[in-house]
C-alpha atoms as a PDB file:
ATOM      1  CA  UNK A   1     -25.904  40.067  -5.372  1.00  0.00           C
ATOM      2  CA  UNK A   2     -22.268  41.003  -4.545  1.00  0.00           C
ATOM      3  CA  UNK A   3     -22.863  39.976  -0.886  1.00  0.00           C
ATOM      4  CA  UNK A   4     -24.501  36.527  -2.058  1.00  0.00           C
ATOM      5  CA  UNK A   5     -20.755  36.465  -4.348  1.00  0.00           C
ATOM      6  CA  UNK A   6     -18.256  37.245  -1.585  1.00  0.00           C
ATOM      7  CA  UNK A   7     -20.641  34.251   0.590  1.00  0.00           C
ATOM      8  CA  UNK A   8     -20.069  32.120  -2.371  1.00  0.00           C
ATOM      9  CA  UNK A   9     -16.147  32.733  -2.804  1.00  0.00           C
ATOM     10  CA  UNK A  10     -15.574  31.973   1.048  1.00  0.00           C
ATOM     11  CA  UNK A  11     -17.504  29.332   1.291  1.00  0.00           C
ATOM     12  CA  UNK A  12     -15.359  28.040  -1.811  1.00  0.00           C
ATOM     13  CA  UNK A  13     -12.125  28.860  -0.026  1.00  0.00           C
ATOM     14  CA  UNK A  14     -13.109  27.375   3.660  1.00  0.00           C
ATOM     15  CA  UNK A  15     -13.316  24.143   1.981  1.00  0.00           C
ATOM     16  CA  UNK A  16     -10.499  21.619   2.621  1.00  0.00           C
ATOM     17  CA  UNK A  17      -8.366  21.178  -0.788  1.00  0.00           C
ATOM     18  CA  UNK A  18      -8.385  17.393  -1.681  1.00  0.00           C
ATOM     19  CA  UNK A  19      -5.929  15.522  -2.935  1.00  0.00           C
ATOM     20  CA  UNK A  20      -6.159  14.441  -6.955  1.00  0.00           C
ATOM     21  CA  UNK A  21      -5.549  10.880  -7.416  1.00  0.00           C
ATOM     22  CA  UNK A  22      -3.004  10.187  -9.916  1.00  0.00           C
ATOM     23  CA  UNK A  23      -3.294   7.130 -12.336  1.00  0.00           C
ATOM     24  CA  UNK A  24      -2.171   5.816 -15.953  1.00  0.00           C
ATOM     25  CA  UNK A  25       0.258   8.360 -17.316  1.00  0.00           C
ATOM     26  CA  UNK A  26      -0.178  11.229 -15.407  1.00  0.00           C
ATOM     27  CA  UNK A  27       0.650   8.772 -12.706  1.00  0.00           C
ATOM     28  CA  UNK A  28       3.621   8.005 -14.549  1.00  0.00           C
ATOM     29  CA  UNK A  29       4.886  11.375 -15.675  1.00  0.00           C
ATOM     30  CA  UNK A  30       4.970  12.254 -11.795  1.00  0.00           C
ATOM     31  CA  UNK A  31       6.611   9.506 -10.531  1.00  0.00           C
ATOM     32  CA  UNK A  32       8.703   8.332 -13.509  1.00  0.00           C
ATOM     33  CA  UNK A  33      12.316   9.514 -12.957  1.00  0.00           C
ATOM     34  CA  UNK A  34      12.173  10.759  -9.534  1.00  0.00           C
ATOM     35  CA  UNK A  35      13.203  10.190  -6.281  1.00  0.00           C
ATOM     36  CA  UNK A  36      11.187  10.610  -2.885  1.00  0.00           C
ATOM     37  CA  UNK A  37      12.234  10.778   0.359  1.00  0.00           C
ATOM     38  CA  UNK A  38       9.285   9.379   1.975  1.00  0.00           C
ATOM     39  CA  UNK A  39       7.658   8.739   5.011  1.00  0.00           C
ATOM     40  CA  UNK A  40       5.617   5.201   6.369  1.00  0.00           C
ATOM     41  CA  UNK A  41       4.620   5.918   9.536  1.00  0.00           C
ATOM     42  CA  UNK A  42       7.385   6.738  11.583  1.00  0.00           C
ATOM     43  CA  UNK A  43       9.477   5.204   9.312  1.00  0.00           C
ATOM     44  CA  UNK A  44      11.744   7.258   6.916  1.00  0.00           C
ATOM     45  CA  UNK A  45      12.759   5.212   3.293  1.00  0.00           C
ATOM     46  CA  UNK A  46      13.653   6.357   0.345  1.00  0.00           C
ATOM     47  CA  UNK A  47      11.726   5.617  -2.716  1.00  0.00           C
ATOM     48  CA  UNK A  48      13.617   5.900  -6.321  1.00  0.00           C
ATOM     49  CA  UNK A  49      11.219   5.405  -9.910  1.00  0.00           C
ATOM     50  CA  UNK A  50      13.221   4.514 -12.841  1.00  0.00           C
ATOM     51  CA  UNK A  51      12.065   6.403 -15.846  1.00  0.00           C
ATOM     52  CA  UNK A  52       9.680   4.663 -17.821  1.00  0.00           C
ATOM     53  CA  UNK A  53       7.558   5.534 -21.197  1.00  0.00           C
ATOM     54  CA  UNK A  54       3.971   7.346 -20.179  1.00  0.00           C
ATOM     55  CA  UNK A  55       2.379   3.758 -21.694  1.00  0.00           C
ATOM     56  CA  UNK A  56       4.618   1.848 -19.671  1.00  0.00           C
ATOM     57  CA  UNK A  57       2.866  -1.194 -17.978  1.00  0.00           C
ATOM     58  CA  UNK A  58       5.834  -2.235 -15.930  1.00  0.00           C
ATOM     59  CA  UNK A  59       7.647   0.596 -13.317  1.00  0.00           C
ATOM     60  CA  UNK A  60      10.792  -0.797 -11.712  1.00  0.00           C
ATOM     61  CA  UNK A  61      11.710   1.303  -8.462  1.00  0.00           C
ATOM     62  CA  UNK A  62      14.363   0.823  -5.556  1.00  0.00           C
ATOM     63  CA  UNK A  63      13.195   1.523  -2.103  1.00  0.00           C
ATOM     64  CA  UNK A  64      16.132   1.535   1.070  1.00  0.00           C
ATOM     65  CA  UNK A  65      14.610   1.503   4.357  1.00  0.00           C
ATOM     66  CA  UNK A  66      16.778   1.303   7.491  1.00  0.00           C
ATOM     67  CA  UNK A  67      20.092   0.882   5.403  1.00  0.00           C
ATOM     68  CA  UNK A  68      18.481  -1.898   3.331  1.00  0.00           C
ATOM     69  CA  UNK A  69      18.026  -1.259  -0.750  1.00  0.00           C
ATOM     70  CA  UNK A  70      15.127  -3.283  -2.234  1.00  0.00           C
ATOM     71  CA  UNK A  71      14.650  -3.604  -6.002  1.00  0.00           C
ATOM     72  CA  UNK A  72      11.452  -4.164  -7.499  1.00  0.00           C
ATOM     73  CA  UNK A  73       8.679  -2.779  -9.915  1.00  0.00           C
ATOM     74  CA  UNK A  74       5.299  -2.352 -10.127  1.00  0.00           C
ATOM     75  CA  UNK A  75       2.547  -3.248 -12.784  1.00  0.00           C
ATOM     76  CA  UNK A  76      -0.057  -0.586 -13.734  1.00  0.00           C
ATOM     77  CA  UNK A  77      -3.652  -2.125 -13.953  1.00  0.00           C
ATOM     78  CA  UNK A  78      -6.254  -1.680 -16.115  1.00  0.00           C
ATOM     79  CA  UNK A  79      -7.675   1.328 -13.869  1.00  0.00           C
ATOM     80  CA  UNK A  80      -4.028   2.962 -14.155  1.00  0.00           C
ATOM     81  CA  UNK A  81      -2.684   2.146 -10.744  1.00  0.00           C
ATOM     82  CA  UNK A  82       0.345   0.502  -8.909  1.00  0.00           C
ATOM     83  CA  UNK A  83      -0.141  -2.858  -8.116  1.00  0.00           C
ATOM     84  CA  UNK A  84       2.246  -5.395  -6.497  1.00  0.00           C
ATOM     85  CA  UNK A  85       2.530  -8.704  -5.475  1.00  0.00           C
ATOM     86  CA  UNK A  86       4.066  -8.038  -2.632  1.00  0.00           C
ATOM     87  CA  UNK A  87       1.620  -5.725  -0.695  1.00  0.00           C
ATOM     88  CA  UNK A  88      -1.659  -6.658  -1.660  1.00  0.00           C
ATOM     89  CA  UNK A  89      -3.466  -4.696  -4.423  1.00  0.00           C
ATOM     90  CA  UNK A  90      -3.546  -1.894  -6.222  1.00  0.00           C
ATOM     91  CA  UNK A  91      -2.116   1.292  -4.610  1.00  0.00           C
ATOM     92  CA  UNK A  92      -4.155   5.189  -4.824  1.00  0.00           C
ATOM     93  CA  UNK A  93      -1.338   7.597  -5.349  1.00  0.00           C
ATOM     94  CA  UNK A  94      -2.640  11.168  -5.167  1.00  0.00           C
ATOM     95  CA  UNK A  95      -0.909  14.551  -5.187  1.00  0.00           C
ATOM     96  CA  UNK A  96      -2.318  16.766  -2.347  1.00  0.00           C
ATOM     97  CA  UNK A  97      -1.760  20.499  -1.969  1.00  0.00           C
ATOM     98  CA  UNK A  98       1.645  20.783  -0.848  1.00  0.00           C
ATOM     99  CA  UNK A  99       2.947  19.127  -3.578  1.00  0.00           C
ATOM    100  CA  UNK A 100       3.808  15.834  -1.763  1.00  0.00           C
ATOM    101  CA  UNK A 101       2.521  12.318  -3.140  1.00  0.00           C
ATOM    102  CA  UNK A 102       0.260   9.929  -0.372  1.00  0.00           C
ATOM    103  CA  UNK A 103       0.583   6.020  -1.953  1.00  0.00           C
ATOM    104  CA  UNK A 104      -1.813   4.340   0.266  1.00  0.00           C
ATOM    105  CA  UNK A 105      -1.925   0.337  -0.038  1.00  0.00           C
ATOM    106  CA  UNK A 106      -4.432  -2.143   0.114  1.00  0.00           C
ATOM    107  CA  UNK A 107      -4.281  -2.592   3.687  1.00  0.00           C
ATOM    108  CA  UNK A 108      -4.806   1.309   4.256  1.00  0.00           C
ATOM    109  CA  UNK A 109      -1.424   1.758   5.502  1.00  0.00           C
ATOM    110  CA  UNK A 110       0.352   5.097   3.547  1.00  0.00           C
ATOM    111  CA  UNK A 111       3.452   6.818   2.492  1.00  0.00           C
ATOM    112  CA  UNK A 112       3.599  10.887   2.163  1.00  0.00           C
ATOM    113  CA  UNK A 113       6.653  11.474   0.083  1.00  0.00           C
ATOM    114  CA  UNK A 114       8.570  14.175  -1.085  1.00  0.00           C
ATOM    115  CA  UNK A 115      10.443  14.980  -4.252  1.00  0.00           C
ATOM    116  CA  UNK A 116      13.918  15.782  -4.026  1.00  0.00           C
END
């Protein structure tokens, strides 16, 4: 029995830790307030998340890539995620183990940021 329990809490541990998705306002309690330094690629940009209410449906953030500041926001859905106009549909924004944040778009391209 012990032997069949050490097998067990191994096997548990050899598994690959997944990344939680984040949505509504746990979603918004991680990201609201905060700046990320991020990365797209092999692109570096900074990503800044005004602070908004947890039932927020509206989340205004500045992003400056390459020396250029954009200003926009985002609209949560009905499923609790980032959408924008501007990039296809809604986003999946998890949390993996290190603590950084993966935003992944519609088109499958991501971001891996990291609080400051």
């Amino acid at each position: 029995m012990k032997r069949r329990l050490t097998t067990l809490a191994l096997t548990l541990l050899a598994q690959p830790m997944l990344a939680e998705e984040l949505t509504g306002p746990a979603l918004l309690s991680q990201i609201g307030g905060s700046h990320f330094d991020c990365l797209m690629g092999e692109t570096p940009l900074q990503w800044v998340v005004s602070e908004v209410a947890p039932d927020a449906t509206v989340v205004p953030y500045t992003a400056t890539v390459r020396g250029k500041t954009v200003e926009a926001q985002y609209t949560l859905s009905a499923a609790g995620r980032l959408t924008s106009d501007g990039y296809g549909d809604e986003r999946r924004v998890e949390s993996n183990p290190e603590g950084q944040l993966i935003v992944t778009r519609s088109d499958g391209r991501a971001m891996t940021c990291t609080a400051r």
